[in-house]
C-alpha atoms as a PDB file:
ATOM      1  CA  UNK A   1      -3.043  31.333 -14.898  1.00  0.00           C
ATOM      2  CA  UNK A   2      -5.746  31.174 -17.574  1.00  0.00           C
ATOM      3  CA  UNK A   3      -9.602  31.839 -17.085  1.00  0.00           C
ATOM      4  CA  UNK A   4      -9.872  27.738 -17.952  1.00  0.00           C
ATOM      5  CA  UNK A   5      -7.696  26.978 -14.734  1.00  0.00           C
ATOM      6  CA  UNK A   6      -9.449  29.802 -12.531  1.00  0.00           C
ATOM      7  CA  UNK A   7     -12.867  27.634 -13.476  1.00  0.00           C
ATOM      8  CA  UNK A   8     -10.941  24.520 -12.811  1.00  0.00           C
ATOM      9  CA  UNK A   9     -10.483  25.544  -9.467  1.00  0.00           C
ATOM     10  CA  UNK A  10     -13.424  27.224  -8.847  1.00  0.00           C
ATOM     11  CA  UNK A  11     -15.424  24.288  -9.774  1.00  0.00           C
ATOM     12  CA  UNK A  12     -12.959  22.585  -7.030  1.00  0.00           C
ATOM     13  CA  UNK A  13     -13.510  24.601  -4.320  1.00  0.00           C
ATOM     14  CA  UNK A  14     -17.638  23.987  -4.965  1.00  0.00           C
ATOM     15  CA  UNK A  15     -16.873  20.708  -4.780  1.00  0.00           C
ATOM     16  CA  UNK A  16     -14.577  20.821  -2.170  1.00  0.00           C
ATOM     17  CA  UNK A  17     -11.858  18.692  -3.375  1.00  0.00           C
ATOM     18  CA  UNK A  18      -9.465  21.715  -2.657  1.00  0.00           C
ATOM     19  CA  UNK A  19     -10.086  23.991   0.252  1.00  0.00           C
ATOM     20  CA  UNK A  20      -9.037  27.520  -0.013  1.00  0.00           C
ATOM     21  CA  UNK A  21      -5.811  27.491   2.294  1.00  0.00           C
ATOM     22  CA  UNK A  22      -4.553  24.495   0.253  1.00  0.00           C
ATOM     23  CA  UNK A  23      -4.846  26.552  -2.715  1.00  0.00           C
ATOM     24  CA  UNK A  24      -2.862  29.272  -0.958  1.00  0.00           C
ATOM     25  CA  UNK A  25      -0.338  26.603   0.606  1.00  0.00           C
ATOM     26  CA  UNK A  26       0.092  25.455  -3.346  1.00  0.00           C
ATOM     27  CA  UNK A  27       0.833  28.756  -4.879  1.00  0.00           C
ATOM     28  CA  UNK A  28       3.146  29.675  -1.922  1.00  0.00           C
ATOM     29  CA  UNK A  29       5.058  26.680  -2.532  1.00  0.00           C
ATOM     30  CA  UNK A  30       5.419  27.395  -6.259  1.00  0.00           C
ATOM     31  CA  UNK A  31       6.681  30.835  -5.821  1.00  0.00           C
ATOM     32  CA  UNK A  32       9.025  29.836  -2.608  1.00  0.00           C
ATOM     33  CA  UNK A  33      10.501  27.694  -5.029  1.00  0.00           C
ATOM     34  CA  UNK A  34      10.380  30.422  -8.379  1.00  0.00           C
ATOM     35  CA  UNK A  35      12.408  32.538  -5.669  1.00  0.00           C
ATOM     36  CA  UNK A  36      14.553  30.295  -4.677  1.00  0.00           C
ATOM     37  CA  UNK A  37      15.290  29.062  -7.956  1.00  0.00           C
ATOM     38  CA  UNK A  38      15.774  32.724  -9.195  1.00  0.00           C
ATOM     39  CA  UNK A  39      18.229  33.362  -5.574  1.00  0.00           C
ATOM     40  CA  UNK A  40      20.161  30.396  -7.569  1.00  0.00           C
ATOM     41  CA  UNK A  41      20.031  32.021 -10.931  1.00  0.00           C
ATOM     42  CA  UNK A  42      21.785  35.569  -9.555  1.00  0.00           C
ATOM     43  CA  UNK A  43      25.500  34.231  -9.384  1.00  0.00           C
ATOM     44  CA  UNK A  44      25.516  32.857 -12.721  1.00  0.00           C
ATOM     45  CA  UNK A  45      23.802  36.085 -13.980  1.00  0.00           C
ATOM     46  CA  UNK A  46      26.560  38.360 -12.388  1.00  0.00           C
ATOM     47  CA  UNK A  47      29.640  36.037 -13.472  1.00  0.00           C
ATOM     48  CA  UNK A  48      28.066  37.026 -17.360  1.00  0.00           C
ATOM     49  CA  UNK A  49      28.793  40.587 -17.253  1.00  0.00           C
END
């Protein structure tokens, strides 16, 4: 995350467009799905060597 998005969202929250625990329930979401994606990746990974 740049310093551009972390005023992005600041500016946000001071607006209130984006409450904090929505923020929070965003980036989980992203890195549920990082994890799961990389959970996905291991197989293929291991069948290389």
């Amino acid at each position: 995350m740049s310093h551009l998005d972390g005023l992005a969202l600041a500016e946000k929250i001071r607006n209130s467009e984006v409450t904090p625990t929505k923020l929070i329930e965003e980036a989980f979401k992203k890195l549920s799905q990082k994890i799961r994606h990389l959970i996905l990746s291991l197989p293929h990974v291991f069948q290389k060597r």
